[in-house]
C-alpha atoms as a PDB file:
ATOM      1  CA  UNK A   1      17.635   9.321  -0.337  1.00  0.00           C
ATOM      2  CA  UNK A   2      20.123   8.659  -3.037  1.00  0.00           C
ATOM      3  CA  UNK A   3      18.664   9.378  -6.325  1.00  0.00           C
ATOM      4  CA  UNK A   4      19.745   7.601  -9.552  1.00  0.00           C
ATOM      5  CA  UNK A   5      19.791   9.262 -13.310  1.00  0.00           C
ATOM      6  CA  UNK A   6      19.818   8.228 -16.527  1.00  0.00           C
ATOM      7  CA  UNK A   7      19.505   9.566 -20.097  1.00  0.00           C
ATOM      8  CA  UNK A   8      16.518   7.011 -21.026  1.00  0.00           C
ATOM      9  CA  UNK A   9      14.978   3.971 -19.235  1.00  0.00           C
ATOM     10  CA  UNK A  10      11.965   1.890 -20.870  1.00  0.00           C
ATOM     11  CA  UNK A  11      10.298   2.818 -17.218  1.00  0.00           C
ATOM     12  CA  UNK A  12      11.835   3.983 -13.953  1.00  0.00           C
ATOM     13  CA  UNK A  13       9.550   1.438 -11.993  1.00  0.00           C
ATOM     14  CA  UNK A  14      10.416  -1.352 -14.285  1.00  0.00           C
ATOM     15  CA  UNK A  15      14.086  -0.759 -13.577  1.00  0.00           C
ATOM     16  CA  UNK A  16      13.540  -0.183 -10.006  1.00  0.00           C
ATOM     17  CA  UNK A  17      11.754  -3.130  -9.330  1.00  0.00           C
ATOM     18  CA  UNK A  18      14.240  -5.336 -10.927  1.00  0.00           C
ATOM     19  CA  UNK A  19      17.405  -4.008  -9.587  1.00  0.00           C
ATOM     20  CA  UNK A  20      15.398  -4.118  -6.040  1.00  0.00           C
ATOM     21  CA  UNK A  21      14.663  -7.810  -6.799  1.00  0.00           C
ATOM     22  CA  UNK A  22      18.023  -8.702  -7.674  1.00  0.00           C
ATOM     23  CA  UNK A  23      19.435  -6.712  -4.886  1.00  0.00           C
ATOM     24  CA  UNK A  24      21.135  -4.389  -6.750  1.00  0.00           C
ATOM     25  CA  UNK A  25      19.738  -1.637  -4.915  1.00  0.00           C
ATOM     26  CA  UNK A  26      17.660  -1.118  -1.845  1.00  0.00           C
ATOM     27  CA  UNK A  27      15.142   1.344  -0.703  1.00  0.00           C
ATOM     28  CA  UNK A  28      15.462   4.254  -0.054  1.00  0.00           C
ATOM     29  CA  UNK A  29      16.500   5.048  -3.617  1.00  0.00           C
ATOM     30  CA  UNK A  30      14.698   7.275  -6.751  1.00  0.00           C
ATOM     31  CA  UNK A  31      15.415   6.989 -10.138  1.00  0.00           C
ATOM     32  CA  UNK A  32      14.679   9.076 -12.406  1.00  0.00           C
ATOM     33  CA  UNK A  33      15.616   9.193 -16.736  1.00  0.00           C
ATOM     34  CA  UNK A  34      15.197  12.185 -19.087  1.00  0.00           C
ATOM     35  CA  UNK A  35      13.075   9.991 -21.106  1.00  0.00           C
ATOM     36  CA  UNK A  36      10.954   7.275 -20.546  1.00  0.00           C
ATOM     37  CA  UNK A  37       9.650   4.625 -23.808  1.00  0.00           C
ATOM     38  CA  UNK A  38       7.282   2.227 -21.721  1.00  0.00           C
ATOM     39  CA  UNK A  39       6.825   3.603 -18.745  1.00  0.00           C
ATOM     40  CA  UNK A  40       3.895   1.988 -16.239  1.00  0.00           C
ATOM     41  CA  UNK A  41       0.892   3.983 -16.327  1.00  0.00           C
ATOM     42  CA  UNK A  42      -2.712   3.131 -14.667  1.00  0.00           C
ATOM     43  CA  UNK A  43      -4.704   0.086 -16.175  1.00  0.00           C
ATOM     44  CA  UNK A  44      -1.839  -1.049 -17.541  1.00  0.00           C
ATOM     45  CA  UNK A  45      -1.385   1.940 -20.004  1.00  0.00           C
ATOM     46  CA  UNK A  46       2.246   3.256 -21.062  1.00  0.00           C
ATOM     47  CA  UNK A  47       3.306   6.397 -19.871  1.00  0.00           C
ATOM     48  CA  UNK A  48       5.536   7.366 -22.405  1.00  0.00           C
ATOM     49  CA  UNK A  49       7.377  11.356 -22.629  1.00  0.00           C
ATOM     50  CA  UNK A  50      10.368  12.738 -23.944  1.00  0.00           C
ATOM     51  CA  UNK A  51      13.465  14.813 -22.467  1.00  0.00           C
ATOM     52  CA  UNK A  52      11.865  17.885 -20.354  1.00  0.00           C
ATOM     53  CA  UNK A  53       8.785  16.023 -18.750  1.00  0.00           C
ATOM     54  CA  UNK A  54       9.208  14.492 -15.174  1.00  0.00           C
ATOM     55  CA  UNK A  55       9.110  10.421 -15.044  1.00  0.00           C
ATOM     56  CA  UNK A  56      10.624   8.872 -11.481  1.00  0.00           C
ATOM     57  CA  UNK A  57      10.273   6.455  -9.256  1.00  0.00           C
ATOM     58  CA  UNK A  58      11.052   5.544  -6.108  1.00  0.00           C
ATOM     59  CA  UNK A  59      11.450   2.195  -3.446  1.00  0.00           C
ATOM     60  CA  UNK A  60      10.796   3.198   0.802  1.00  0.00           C
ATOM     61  CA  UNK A  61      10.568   0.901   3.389  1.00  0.00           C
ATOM     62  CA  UNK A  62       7.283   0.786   5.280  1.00  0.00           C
ATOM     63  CA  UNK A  63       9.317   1.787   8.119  1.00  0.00           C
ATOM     64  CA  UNK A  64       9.937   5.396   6.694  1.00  0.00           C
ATOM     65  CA  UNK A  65       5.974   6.124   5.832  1.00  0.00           C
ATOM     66  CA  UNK A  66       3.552   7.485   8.542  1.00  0.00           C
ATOM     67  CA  UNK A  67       2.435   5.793  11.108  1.00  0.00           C
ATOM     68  CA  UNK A  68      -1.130   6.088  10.206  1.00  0.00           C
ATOM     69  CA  UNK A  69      -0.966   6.229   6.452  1.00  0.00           C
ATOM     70  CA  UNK A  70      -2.973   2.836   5.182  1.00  0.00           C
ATOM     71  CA  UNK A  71      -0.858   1.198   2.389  1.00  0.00           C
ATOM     72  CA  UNK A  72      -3.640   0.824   0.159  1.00  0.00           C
ATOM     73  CA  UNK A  73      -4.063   4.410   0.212  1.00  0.00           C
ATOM     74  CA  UNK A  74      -0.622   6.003  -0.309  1.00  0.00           C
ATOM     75  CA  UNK A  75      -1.046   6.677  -3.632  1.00  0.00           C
ATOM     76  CA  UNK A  76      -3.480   9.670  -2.835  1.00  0.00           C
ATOM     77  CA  UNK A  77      -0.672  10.415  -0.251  1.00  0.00           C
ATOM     78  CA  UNK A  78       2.148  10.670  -2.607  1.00  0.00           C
ATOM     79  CA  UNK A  79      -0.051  12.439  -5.497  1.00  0.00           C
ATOM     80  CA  UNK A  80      -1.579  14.967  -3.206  1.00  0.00           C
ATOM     81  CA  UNK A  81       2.200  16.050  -2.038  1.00  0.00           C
ATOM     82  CA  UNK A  82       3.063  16.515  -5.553  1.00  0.00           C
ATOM     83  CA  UNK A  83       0.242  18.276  -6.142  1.00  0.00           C
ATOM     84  CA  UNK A  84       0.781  20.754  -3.608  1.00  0.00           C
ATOM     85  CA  UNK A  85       4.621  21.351  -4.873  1.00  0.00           C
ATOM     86  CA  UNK A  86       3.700  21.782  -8.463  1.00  0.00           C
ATOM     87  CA  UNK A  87       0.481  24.110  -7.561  1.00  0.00           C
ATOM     88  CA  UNK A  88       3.471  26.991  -6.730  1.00  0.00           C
ATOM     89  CA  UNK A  89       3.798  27.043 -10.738  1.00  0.00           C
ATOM     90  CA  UNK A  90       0.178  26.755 -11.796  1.00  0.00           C
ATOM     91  CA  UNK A  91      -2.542  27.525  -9.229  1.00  0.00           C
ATOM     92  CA  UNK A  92      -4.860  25.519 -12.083  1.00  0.00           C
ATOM     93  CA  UNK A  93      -3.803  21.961 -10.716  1.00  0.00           C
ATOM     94  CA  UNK A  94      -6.028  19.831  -9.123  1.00  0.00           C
ATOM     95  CA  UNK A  95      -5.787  15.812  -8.089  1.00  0.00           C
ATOM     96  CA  UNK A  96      -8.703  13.652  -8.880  1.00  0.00           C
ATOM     97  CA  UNK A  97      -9.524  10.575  -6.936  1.00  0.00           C
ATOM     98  CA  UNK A  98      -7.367   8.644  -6.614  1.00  0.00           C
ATOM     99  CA  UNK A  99      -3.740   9.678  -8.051  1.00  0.00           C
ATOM    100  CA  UNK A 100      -4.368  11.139 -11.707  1.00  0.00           C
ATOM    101  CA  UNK A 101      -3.163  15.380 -11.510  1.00  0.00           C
ATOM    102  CA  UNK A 102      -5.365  17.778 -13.731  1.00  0.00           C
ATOM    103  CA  UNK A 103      -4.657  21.040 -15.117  1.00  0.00           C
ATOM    104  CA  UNK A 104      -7.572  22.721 -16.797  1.00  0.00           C
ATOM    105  CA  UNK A 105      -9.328  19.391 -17.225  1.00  0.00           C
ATOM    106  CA  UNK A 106      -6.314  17.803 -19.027  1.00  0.00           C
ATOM    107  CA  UNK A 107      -4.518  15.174 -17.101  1.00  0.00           C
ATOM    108  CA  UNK A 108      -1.219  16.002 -16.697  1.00  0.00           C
ATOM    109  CA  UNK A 109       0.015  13.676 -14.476  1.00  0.00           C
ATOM    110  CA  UNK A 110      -0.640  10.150 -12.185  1.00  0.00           C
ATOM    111  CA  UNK A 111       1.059   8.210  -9.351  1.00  0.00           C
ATOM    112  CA  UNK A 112       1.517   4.306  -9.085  1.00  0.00           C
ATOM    113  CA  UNK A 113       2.392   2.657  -6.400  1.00  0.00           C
ATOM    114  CA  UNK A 114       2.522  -1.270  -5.807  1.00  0.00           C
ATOM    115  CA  UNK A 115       4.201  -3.465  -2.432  1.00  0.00           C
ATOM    116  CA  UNK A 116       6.613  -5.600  -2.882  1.00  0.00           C
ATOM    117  CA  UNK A 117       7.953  -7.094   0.592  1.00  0.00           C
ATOM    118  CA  UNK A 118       8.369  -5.151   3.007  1.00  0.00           C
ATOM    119  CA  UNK A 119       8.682  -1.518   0.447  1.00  0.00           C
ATOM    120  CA  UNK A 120       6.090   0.884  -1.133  1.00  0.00           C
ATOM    121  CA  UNK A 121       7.332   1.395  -4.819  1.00  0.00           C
ATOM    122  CA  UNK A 122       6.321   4.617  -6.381  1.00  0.00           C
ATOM    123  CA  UNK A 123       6.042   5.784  -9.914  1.00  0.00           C
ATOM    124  CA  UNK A 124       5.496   9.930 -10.798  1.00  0.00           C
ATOM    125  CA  UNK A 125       4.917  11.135 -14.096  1.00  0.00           C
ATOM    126  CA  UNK A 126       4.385  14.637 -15.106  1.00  0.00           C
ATOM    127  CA  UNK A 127       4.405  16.354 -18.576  1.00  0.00           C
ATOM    128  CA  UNK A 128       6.034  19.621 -17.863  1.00  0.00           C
ATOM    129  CA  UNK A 129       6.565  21.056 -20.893  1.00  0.00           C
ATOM    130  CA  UNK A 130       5.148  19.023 -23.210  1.00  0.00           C
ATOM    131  CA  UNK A 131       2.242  16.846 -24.145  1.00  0.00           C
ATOM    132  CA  UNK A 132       2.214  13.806 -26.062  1.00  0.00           C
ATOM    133  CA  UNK A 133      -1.011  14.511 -27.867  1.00  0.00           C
ATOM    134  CA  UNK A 134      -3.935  16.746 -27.349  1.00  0.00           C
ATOM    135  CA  UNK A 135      -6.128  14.896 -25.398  1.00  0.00           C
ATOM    136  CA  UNK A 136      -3.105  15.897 -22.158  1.00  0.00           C
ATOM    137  CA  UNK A 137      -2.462  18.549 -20.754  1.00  0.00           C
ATOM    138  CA  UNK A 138       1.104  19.876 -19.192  1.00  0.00           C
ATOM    139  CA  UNK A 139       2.198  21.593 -16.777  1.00  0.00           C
ATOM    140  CA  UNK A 140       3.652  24.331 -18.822  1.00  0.00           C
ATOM    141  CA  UNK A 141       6.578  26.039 -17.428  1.00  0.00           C
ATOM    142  CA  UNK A 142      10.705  25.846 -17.927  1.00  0.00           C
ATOM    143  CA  UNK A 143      11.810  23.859 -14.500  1.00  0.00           C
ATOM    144  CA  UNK A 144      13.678  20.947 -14.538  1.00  0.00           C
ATOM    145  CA  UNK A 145      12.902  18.006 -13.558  1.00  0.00           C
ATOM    146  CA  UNK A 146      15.375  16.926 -11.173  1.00  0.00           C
ATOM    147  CA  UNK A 147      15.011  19.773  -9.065  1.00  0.00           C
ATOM    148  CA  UNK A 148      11.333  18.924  -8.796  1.00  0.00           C
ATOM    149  CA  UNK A 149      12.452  15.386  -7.635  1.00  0.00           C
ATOM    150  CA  UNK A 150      14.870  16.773  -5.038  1.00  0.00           C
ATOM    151  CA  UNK A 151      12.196  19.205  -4.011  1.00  0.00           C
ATOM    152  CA  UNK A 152      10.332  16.323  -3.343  1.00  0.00           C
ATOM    153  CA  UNK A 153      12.042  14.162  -1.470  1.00  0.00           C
ATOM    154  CA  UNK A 154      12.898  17.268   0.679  1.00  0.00           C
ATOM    155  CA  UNK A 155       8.737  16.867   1.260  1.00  0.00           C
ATOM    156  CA  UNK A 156       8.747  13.715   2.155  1.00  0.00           C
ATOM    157  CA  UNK A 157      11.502  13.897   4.357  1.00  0.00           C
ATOM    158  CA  UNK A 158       8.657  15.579   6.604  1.00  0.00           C
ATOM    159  CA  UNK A 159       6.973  13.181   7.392  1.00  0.00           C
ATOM    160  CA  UNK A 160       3.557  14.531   6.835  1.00  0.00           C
ATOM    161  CA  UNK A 161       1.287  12.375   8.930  1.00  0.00           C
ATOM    162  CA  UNK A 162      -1.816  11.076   7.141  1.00  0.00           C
ATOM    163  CA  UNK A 163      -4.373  12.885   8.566  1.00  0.00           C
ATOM    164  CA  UNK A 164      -2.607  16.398   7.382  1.00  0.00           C
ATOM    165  CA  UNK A 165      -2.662  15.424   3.855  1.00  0.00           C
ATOM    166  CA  UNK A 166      -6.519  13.572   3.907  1.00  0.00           C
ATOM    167  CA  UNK A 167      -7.705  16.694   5.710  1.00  0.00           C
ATOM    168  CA  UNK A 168      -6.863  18.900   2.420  1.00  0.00           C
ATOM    169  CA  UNK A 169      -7.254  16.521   0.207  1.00  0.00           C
ATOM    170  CA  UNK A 170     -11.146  16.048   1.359  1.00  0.00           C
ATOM    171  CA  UNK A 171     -11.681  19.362   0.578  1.00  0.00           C
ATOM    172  CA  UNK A 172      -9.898  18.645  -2.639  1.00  0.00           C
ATOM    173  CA  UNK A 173     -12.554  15.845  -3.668  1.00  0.00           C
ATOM    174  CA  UNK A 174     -15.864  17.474  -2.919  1.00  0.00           C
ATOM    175  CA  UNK A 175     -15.145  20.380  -5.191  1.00  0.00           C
ATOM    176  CA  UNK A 176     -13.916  17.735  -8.222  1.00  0.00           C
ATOM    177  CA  UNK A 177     -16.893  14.974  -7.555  1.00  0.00           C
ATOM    178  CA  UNK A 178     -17.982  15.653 -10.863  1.00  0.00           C
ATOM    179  CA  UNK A 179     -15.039  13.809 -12.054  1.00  0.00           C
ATOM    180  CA  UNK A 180     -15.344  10.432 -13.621  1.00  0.00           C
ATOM    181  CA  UNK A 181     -12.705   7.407 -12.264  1.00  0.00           C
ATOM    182  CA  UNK A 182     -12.159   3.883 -13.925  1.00  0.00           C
ATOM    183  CA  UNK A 183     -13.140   1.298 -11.280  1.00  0.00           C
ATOM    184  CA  UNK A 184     -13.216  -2.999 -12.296  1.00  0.00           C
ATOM    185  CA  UNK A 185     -12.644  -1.593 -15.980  1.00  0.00           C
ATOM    186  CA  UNK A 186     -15.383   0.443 -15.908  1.00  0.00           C
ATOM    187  CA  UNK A 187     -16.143   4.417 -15.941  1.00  0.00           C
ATOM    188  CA  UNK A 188     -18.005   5.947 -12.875  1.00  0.00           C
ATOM    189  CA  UNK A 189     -19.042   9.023 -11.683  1.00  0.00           C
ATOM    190  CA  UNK A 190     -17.771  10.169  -8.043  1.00  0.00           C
ATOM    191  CA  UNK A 191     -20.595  12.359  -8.141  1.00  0.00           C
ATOM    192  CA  UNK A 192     -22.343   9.639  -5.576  1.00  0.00           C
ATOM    193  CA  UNK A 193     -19.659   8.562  -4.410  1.00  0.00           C
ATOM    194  CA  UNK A 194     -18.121   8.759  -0.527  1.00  0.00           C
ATOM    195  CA  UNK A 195     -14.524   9.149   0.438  1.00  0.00           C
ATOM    196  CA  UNK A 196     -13.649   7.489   3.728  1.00  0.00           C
ATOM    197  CA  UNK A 197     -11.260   8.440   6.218  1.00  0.00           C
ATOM    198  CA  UNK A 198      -8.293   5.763   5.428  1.00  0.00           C
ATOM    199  CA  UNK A 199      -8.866   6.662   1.231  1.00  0.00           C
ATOM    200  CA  UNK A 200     -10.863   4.349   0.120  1.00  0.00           C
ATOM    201  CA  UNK A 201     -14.406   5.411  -1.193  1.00  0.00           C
ATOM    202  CA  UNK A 202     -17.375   3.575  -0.938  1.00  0.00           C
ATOM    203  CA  UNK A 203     -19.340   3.550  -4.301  1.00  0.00           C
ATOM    204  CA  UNK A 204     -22.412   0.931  -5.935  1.00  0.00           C
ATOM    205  CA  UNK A 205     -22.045  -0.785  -2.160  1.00  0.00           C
ATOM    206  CA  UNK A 206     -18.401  -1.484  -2.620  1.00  0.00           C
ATOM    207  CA  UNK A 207     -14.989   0.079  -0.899  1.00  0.00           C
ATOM    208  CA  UNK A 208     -12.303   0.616  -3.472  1.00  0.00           C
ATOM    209  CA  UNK A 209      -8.783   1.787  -2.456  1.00  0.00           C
ATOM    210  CA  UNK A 210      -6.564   3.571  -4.824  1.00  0.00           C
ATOM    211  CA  UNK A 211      -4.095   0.545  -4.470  1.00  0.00           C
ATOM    212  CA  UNK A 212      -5.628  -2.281  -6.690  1.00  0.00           C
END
């Protein structure tokens, strides 16, 4: 996967999608920028860092996922593998339902992912060394950031199936169900609720997927 890098970008998946809509570039591609002003964070919230923290994104083709990975649900897919190659630096890191990462109960971290045609577009931000105010966490080492995107690609050239990752990351959930999730713009507990086998979780009656 060619991977593209700037200096700054308002947001890698803002960039990505519109070169990708113009046809400027086509998946599989990453970008990633040292620093990011308005980058796309969950409920519409920036995700905005300066030079030493991780913000990338990247365009695949549903061709080049698992065969059994449900779309809706490949945001726990790509968080959990991130998860698992950052946990090498802290073993504190966990991933709460369904992309957000967590070190000592700080986030640190989230994964958003959207279709567009026929391509999964992800977006990865991590605060390595750095925090932008107290209520974050980071992950708190000297690495850089490319290398953690190359490592990663390197991860998902492997083609983990679904079932590989969702039988850790199960595990994974139980122990964090005390964790609280924004669902239809409002807080819940996951104490209650169930995680299915395709991702979703089935809470108040409903299924919710992580892709909304």
């Amino acid at each position: 996967m060619e991977i593209l890098s700037f200096d700054s970008l308002d947001s890698t998946q803002t960039y990505l999608v519109d070169a990708l809509a113009k046809g400027k570039l086509q998946a599989p591609i990453a970008v990633i920028a040292k620093e990011q002003n308005s980058g796309v964070g969950s409920r519409d919230n920036e995700w905005i860092g300066s030079s030493g923290n991780l913000f990338f994104s990247f365009a695949l083709p549903f061709k080049m996922l698992p065969k059994d990975l449900k779309i809706e649900s490949a945001s726990i897919y790509f968080a959990y593998i991130m998860k698992e190659l950052l946990s090498k630096y802290s073993s504190e890191l966990y991933m709460k339902w369904p992309n957000d990462l967590y070190r000592n109960d700080k986030k640190i971290g989230g994964v958003i992912t959207k279709k567009i045609e026929n391509n999964i577009i992800c977006g990865i931000g991590v605060n390595i060394i750095k925090a932008p105010h107290s209520t974050y966490g980071c992950l708190g080492v000297a690495v850089d950031p490319l290398d953690i995107l190359q490592e990663y690609i390197k991860e998902l050239k492997k083609m983990y199936s679904w079932k590989q990752i969702f039988i850790k990351y199960q595990i994974e959930f139980e122990k964090y169900k005390n964790s609280y999730v924004h669902i239809n713009n409002y807080e819940e507990s996951l104490s209650g609720a169930q995680l299915c086998e395709d991702g979703s979780i089935i809470i108040n009656n409903e299924r919710v997927y992580s892709l909304r």
